[in-house]
PDB file of N, CA and C in Angstrom:
ATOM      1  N   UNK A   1     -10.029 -16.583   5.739  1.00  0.00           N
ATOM      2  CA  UNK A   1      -8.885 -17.471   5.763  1.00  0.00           C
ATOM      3  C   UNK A   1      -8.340 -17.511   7.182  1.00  0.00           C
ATOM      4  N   UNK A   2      -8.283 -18.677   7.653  1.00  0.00           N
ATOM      5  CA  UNK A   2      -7.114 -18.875   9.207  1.00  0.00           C
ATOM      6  C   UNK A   2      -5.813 -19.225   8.607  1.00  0.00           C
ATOM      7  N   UNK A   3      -5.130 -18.592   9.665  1.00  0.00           N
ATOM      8  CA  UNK A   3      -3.874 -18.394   9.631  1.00  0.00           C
ATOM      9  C   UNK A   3      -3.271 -19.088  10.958  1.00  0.00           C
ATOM     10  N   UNK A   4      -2.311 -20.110  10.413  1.00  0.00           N
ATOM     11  CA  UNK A   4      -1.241 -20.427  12.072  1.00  0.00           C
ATOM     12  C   UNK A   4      -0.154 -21.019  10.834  1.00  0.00           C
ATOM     13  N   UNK A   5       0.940 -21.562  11.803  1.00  0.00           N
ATOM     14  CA  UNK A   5       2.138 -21.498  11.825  1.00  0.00           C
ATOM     15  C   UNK A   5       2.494 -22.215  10.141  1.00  0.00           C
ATOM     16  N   UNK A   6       1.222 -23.127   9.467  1.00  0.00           N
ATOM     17  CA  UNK A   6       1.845 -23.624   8.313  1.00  0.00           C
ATOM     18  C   UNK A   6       1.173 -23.174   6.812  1.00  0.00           C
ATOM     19  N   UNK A   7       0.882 -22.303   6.912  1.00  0.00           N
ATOM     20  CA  UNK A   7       0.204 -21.261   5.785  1.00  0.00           C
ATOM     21  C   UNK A   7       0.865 -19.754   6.033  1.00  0.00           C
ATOM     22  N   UNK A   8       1.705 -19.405   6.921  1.00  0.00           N
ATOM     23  CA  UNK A   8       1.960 -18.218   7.523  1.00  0.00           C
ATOM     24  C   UNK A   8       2.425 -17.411   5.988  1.00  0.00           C
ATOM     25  N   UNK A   9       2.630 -18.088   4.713  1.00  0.00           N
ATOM     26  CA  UNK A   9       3.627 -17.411   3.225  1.00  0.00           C
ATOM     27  C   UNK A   9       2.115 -17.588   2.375  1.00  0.00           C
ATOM     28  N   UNK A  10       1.023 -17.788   2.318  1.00  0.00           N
ATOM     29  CA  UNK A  10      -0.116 -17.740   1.889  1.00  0.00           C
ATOM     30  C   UNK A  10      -0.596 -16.014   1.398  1.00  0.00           C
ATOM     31  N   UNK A  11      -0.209 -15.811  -0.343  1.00  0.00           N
ATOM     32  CA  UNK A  11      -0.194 -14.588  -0.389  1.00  0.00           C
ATOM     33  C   UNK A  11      -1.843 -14.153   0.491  1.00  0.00           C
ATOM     34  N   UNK A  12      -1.337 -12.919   0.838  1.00  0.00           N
ATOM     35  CA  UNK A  12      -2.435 -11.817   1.240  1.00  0.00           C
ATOM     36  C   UNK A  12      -3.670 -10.944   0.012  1.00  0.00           C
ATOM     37  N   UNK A  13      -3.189 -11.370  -1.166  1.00  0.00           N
ATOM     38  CA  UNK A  13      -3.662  -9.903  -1.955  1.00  0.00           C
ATOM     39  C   UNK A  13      -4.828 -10.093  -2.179  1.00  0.00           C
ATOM     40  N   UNK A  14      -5.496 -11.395  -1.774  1.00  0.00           N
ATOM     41  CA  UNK A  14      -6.451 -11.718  -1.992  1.00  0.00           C
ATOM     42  C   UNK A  14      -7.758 -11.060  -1.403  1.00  0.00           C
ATOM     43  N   UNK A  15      -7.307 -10.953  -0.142  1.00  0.00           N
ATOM     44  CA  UNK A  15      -7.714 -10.436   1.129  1.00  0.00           C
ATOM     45  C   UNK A  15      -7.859  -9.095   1.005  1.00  0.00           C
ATOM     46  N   UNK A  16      -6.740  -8.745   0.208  1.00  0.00           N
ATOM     47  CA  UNK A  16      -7.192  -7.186  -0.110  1.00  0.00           C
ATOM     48  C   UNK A  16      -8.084  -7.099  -0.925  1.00  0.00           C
ATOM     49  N   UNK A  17      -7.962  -7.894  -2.184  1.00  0.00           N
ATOM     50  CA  UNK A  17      -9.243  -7.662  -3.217  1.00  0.00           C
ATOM     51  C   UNK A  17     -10.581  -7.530  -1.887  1.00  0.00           C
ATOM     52  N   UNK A  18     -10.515  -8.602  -1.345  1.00  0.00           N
ATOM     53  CA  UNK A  18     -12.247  -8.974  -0.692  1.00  0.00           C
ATOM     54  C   UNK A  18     -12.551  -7.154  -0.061  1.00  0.00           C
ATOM     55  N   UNK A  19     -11.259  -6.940   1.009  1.00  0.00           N
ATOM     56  CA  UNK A  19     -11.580  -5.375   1.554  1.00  0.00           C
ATOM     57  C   UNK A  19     -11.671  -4.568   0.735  1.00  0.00           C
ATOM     58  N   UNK A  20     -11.288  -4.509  -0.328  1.00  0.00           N
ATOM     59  CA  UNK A  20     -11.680  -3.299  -1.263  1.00  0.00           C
ATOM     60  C   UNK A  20     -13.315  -3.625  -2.458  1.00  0.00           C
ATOM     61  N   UNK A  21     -13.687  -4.821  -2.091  1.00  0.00           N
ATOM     62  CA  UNK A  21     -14.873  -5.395  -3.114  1.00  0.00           C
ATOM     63  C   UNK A  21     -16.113  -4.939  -1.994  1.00  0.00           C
ATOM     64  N   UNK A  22     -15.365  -4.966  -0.206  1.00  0.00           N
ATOM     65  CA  UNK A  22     -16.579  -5.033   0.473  1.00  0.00           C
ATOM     66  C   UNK A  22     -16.904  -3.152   0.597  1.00  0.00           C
ATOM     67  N   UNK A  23     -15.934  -2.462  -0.040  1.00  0.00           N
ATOM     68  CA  UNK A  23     -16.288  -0.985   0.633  1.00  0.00           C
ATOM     69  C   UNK A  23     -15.203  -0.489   1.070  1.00  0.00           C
ATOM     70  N   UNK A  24     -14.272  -1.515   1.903  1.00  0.00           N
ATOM     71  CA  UNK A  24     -13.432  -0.655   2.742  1.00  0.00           C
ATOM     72  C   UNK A  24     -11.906  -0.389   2.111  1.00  0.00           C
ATOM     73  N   UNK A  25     -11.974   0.708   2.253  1.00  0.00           N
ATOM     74  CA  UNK A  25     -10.581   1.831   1.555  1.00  0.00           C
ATOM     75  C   UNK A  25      -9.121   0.885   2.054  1.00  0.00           C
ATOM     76  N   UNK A  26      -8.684   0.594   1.051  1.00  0.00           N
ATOM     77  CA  UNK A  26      -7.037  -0.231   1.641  1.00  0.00           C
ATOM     78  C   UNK A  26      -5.911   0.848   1.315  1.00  0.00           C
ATOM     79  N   UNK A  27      -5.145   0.550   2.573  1.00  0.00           N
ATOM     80  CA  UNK A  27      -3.833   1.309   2.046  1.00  0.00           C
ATOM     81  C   UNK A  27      -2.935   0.088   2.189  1.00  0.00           C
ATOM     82  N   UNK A  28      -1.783  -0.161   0.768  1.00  0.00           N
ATOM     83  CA  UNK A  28      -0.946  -1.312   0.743  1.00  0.00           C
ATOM     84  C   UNK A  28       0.586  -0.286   0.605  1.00  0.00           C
ATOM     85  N   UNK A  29       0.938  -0.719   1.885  1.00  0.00           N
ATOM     86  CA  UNK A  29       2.349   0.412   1.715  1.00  0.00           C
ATOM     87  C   UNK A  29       3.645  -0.617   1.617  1.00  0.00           C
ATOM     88  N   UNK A  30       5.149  -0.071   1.305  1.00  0.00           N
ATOM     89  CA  UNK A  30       6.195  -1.016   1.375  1.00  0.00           C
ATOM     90  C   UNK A  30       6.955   0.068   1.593  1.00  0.00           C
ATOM     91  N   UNK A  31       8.359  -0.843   1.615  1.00  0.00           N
ATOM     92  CA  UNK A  31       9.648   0.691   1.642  1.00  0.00           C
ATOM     93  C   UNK A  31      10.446   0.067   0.383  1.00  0.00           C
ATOM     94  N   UNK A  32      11.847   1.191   0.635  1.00  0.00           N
ATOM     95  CA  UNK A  32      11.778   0.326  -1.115  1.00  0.00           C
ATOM     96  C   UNK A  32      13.632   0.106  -0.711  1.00  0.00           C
ATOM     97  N   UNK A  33      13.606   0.370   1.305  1.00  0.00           N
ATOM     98  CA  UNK A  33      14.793  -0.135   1.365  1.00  0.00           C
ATOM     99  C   UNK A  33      15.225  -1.630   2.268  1.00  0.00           C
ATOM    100  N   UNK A  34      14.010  -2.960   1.383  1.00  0.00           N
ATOM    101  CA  UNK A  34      14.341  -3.866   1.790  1.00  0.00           C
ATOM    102  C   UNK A  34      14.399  -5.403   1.619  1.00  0.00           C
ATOM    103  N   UNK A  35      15.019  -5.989   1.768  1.00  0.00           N
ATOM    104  CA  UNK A  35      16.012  -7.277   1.493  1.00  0.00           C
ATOM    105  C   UNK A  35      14.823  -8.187   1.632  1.00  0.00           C
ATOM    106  N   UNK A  36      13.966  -8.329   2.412  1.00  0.00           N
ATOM    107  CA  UNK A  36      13.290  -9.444   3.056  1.00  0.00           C
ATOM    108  C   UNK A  36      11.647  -9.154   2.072  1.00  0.00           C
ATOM    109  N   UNK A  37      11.054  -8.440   1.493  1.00  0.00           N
ATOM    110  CA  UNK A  37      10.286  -7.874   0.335  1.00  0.00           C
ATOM    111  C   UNK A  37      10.355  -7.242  -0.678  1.00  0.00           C
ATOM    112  N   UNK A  38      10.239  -7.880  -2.088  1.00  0.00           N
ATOM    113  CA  UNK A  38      10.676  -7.075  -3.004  1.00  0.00           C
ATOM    114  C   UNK A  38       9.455  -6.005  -3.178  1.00  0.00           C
ATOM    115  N   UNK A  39      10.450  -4.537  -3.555  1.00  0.00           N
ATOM    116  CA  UNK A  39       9.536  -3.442  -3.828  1.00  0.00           C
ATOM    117  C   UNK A  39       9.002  -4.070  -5.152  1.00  0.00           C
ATOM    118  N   UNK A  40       9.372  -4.527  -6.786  1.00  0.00           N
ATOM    119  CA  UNK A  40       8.619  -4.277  -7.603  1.00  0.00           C
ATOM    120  C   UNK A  40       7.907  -5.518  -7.545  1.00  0.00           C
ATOM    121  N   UNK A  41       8.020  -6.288  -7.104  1.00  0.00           N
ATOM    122  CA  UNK A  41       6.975  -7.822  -6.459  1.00  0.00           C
ATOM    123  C   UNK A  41       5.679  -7.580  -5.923  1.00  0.00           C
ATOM    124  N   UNK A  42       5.603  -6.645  -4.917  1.00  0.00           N
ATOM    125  CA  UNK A  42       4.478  -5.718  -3.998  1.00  0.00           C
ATOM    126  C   UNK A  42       3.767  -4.725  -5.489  1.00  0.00           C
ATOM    127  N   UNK A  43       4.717  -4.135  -5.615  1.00  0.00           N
ATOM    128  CA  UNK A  43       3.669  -2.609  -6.726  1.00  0.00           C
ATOM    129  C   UNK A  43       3.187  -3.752  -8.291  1.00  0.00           C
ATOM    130  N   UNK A  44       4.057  -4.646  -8.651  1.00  0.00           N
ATOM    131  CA  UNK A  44       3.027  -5.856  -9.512  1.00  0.00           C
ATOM    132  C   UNK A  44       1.701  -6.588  -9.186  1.00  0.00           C
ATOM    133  N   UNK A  45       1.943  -6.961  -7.620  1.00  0.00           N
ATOM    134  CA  UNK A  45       0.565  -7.442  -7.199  1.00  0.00           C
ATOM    135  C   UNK A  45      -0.310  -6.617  -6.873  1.00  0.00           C
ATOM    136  N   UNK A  46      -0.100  -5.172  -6.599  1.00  0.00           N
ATOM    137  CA  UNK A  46      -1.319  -4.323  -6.454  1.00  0.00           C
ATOM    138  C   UNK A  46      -1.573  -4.007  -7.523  1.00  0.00           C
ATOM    139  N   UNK A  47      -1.004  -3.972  -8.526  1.00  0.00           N
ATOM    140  CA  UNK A  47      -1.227  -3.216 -10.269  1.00  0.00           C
ATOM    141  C   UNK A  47      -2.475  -4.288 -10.517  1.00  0.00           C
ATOM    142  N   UNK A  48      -1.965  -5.382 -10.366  1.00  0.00           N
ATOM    143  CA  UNK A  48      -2.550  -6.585 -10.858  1.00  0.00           C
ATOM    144  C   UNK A  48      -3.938  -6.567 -10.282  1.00  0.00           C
ATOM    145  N   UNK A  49      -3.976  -6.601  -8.990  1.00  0.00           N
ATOM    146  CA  UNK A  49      -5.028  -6.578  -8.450  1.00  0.00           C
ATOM    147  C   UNK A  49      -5.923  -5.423  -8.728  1.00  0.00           C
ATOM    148  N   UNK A  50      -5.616  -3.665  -8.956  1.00  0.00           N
ATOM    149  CA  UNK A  50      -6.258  -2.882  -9.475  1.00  0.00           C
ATOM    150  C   UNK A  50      -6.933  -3.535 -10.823  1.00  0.00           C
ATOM    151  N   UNK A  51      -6.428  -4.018 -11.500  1.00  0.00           N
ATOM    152  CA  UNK A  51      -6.824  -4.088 -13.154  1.00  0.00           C
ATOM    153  C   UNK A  51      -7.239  -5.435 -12.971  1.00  0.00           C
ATOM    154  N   UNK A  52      -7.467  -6.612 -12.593  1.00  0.00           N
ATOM    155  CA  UNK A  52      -8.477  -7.170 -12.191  1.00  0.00           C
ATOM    156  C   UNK A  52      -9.856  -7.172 -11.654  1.00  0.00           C
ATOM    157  N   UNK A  53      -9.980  -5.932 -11.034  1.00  0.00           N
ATOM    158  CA  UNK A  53     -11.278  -5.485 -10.443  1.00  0.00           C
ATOM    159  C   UNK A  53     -11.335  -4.433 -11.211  1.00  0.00           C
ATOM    160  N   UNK A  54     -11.013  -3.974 -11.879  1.00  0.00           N
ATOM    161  CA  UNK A  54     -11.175  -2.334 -12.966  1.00  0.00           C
ATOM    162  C   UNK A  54     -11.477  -1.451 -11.904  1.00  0.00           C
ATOM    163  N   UNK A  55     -10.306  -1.606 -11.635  1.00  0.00           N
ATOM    164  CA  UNK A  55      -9.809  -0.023 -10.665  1.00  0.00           C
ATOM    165  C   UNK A  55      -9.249   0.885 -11.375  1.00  0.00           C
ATOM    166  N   UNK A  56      -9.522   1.984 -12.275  1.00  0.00           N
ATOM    167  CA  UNK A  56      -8.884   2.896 -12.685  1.00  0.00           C
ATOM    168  C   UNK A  56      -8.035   3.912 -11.936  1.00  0.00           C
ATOM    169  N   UNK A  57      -7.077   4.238 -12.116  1.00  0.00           N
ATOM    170  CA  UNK A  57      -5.746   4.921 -11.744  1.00  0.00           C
ATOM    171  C   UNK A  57      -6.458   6.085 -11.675  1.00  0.00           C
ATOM    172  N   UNK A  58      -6.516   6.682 -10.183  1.00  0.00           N
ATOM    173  CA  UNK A  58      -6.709   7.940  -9.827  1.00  0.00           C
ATOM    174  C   UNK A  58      -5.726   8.711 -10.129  1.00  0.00           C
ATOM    175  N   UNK A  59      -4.372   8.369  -9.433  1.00  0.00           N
ATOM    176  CA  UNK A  59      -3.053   9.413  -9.519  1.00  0.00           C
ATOM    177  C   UNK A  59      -2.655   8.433  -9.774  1.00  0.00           C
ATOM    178  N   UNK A  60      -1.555   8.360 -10.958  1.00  0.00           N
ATOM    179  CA  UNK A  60      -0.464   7.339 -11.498  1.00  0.00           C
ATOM    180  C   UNK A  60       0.760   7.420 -10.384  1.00  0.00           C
ATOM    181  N   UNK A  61       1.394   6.799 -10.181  1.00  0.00           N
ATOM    182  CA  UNK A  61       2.407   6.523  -9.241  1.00  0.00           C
ATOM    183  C   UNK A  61       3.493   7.804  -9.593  1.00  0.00           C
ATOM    184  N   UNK A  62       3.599   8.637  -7.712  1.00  0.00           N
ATOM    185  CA  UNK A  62       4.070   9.521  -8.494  1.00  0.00           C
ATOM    186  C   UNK A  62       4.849  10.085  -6.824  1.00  0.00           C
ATOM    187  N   UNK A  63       5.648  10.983  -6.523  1.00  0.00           N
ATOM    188  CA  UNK A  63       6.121  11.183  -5.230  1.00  0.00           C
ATOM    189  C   UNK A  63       5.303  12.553  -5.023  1.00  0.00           C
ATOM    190  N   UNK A  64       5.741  12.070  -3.431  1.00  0.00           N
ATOM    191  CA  UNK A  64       4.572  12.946  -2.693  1.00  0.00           C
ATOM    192  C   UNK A  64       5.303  14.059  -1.392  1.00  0.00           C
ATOM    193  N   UNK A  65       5.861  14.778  -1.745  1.00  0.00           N
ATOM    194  CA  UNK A  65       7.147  15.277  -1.268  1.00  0.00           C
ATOM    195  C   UNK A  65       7.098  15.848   0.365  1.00  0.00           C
ATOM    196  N   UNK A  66       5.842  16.263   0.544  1.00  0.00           N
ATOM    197  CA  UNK A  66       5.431  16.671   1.846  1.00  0.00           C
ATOM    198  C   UNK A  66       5.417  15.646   2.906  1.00  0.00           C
ATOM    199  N   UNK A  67       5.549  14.296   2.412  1.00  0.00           N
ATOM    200  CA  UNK A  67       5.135  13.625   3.653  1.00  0.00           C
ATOM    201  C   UNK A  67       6.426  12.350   3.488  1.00  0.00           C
ATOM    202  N   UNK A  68       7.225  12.365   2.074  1.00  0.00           N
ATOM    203  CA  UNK A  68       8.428  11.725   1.748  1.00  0.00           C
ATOM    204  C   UNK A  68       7.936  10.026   1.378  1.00  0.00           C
ATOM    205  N   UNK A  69       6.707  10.282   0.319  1.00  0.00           N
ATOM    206  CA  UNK A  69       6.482   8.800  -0.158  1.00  0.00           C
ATOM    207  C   UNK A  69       6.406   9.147  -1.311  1.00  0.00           C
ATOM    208  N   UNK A  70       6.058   7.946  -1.788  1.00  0.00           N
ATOM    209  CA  UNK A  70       5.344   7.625  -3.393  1.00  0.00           C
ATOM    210  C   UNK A  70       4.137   7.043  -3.448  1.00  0.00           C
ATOM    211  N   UNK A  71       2.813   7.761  -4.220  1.00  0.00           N
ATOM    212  CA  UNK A  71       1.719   6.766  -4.250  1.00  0.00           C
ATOM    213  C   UNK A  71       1.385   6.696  -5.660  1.00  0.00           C
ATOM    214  N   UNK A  72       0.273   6.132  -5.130  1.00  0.00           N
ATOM    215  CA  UNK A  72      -0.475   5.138  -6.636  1.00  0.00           C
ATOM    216  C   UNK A  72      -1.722   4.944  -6.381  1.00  0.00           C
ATOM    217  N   UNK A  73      -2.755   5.791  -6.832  1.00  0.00           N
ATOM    218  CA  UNK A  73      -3.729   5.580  -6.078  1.00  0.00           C
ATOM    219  C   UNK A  73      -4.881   5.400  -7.206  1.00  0.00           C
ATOM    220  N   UNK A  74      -5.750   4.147  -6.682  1.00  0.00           N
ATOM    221  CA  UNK A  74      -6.846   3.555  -7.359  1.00  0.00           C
ATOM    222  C   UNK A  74      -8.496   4.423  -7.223  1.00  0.00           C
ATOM    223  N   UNK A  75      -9.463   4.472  -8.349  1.00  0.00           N
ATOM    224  CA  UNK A  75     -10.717   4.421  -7.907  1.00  0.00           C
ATOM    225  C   UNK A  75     -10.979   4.945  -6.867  1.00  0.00           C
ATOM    226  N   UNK A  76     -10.781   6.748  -6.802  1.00  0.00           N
ATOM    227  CA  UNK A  76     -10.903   7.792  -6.082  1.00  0.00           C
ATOM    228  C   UNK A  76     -10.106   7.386  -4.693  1.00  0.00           C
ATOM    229  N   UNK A  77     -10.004   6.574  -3.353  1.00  0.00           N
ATOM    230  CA  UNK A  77      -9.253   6.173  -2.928  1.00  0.00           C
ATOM    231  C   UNK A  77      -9.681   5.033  -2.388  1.00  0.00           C
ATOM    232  N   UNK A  78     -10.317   3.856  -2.708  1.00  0.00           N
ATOM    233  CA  UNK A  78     -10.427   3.027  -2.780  1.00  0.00           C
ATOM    234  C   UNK A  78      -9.168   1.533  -2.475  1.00  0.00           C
ATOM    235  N   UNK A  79      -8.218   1.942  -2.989  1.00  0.00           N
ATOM    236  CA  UNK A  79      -7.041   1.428  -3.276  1.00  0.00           C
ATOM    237  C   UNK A  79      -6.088   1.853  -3.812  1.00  0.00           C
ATOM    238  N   UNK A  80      -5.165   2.268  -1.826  1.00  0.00           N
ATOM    239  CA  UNK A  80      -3.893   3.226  -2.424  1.00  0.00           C
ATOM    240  C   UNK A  80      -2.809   2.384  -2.082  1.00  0.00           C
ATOM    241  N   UNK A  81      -1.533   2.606  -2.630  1.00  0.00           N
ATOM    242  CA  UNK A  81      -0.424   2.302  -2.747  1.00  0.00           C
ATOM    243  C   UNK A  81       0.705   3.041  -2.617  1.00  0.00           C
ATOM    244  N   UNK A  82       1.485   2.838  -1.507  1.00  0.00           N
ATOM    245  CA  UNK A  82       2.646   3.771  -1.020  1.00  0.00           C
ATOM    246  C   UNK A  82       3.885   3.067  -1.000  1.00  0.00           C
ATOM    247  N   UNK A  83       5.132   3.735  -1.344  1.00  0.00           N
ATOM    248  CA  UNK A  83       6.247   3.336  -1.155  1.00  0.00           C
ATOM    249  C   UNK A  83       6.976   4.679   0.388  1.00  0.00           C
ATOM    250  N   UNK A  84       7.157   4.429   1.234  1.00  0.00           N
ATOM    251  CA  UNK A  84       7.892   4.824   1.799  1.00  0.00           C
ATOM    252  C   UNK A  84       9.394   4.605   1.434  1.00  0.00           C
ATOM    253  N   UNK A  85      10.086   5.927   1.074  1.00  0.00           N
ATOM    254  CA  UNK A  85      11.361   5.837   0.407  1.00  0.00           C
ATOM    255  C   UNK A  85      12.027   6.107   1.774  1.00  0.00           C
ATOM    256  N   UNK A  86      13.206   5.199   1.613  1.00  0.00           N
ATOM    257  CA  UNK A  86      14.435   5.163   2.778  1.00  0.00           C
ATOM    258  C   UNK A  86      14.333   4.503   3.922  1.00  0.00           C
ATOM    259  N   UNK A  87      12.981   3.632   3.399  1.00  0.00           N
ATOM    260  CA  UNK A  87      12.586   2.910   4.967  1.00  0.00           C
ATOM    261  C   UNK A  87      13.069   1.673   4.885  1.00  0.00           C
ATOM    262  N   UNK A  88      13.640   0.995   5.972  1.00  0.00           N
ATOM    263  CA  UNK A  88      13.999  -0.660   5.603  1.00  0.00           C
ATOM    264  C   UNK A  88      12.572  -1.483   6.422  1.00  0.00           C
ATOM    265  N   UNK A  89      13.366  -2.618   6.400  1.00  0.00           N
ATOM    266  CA  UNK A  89      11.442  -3.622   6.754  1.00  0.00           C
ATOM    267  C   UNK A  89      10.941  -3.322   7.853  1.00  0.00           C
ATOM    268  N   UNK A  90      11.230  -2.491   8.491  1.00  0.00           N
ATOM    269  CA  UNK A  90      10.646  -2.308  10.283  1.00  0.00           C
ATOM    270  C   UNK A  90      10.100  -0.458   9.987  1.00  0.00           C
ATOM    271  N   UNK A  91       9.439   0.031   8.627  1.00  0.00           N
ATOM    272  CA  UNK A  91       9.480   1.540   8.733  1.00  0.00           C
ATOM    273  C   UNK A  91       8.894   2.610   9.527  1.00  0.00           C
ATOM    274  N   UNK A  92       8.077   1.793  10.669  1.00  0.00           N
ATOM    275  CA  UNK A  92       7.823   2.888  11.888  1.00  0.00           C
ATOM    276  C   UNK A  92       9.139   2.982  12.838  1.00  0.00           C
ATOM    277  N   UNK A  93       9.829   2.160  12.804  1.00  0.00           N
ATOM    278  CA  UNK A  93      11.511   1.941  13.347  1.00  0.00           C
ATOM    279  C   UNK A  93      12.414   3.229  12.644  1.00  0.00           C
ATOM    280  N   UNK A  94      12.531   2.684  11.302  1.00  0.00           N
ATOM    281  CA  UNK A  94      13.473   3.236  10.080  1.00  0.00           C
ATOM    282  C   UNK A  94      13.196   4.731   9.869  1.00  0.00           C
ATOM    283  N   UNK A  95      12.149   4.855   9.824  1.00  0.00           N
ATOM    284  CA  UNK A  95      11.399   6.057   9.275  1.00  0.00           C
ATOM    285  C   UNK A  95      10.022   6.658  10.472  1.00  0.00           C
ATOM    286  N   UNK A  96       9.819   6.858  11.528  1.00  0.00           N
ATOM    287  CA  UNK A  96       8.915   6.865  12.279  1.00  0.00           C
ATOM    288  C   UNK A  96       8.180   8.238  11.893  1.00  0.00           C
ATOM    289  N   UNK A  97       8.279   9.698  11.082  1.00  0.00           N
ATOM    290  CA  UNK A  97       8.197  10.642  10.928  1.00  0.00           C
ATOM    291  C   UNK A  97       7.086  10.249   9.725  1.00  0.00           C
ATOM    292  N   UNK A  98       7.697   9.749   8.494  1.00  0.00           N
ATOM    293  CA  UNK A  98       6.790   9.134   7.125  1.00  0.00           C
ATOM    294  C   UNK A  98       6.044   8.461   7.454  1.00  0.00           C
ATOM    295  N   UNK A  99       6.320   7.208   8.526  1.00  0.00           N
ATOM    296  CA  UNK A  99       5.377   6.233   8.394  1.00  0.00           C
ATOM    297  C   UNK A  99       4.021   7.242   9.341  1.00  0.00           C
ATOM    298  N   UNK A 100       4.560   7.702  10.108  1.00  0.00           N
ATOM    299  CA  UNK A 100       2.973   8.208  11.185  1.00  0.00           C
ATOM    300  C   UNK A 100       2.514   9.023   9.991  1.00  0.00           C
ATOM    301  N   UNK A 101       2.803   9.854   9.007  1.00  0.00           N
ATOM    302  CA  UNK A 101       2.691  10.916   8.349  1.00  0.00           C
ATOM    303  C   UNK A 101       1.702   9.710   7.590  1.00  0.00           C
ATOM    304  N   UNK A 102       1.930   9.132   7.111  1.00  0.00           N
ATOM    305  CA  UNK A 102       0.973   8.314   5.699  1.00  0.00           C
ATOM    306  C   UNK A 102      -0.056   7.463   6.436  1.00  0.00           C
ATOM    307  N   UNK A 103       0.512   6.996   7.862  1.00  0.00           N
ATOM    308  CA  UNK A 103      -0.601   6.371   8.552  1.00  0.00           C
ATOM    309  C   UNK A 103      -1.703   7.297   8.927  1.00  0.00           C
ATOM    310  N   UNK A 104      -1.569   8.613   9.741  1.00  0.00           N
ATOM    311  CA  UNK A 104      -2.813   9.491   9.714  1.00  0.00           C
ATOM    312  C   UNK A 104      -3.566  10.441   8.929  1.00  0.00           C
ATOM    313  N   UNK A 105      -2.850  10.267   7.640  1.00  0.00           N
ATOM    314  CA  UNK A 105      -3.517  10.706   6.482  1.00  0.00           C
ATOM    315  C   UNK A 105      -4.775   9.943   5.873  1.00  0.00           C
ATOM    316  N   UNK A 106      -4.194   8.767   6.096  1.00  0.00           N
ATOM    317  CA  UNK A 106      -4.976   7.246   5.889  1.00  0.00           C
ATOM    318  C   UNK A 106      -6.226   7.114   6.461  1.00  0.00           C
ATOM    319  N   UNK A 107      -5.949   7.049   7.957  1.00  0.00           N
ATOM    320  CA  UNK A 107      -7.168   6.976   9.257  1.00  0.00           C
ATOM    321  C   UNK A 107      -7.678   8.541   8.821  1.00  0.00           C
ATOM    322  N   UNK A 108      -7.539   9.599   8.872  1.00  0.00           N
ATOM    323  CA  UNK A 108      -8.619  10.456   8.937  1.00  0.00           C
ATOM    324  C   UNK A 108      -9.284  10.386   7.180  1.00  0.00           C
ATOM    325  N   UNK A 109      -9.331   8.957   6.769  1.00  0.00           N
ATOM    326  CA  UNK A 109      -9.574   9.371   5.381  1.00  0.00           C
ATOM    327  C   UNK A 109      -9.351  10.195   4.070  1.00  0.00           C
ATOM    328  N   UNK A 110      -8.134  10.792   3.901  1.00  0.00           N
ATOM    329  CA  UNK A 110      -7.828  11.965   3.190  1.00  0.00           C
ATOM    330  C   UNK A 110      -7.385  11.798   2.477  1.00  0.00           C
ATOM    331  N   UNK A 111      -7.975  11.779   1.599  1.00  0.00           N
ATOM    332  CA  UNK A 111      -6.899  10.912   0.064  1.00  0.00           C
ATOM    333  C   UNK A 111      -5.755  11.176  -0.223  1.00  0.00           C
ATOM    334  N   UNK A 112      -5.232  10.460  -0.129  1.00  0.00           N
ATOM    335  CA  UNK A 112      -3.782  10.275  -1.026  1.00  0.00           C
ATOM    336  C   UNK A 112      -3.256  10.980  -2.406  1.00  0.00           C
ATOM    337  N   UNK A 113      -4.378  11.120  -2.820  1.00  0.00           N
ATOM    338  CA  UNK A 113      -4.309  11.506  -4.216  1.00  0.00           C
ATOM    339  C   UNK A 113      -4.134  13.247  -4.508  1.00  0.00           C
ATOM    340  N   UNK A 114      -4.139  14.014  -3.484  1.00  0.00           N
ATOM    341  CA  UNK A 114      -3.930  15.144  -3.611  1.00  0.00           C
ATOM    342  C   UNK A 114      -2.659  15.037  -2.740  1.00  0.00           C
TER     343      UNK A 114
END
């Protein structure tokens, strides 16, 4: 899909299905302190999208206290899902401690699920 200035609201989740159909591990994160994205709008379209592709629920959505999120994690880690709690829409801004914390957990591959 191209993207410029008059498709820029063209959901994404689609895009995720394709990265997670081709192999590659998605992480879909949100915070859940903000105005401009709804949190249960985001965790519906990834639900949706898990159970469309029969992604079975590795870890049911659950908090993750060491690193100050919530995940949800699909089909060993295939397709994970994070809420960064207390973050507003900018959460390497809001939260710079959580967000690096869930981002290099991510990149060195390490599942989520433990």
């Amino acid at each position: 899909m191209t993207y410029d200035r008059n498709n820029l609201e063209n959901p994404t989740i689609g895009v995720v299905g394709s990265l997670v159909s081709s192999g590659i591990q998605v992480l879909v994160y949100i915070v859940d302190q903000d105005s401009v994205l709804p949190f249960i709008g985001k965790r519906t379209l990834v639900n949706r999208l898990a159970k469309q592709m029969g992604l079975n629920t590795t870890v049911s959505y659950r908090p993750w206290f060491d690193v100050g999120v919530w995940t949800h994690v699909y089909c060993g880690n295939k397709l994970a899902f994070a809420t960064i709690r207390g973050a507003s829409h900018l959460a390497p801004f809001s939260s710079p401690k959580r967000s690096l914390s869930l981002f290099a957990i991510f990149l060195d591959r390490k599942s989520l699920a433990t």
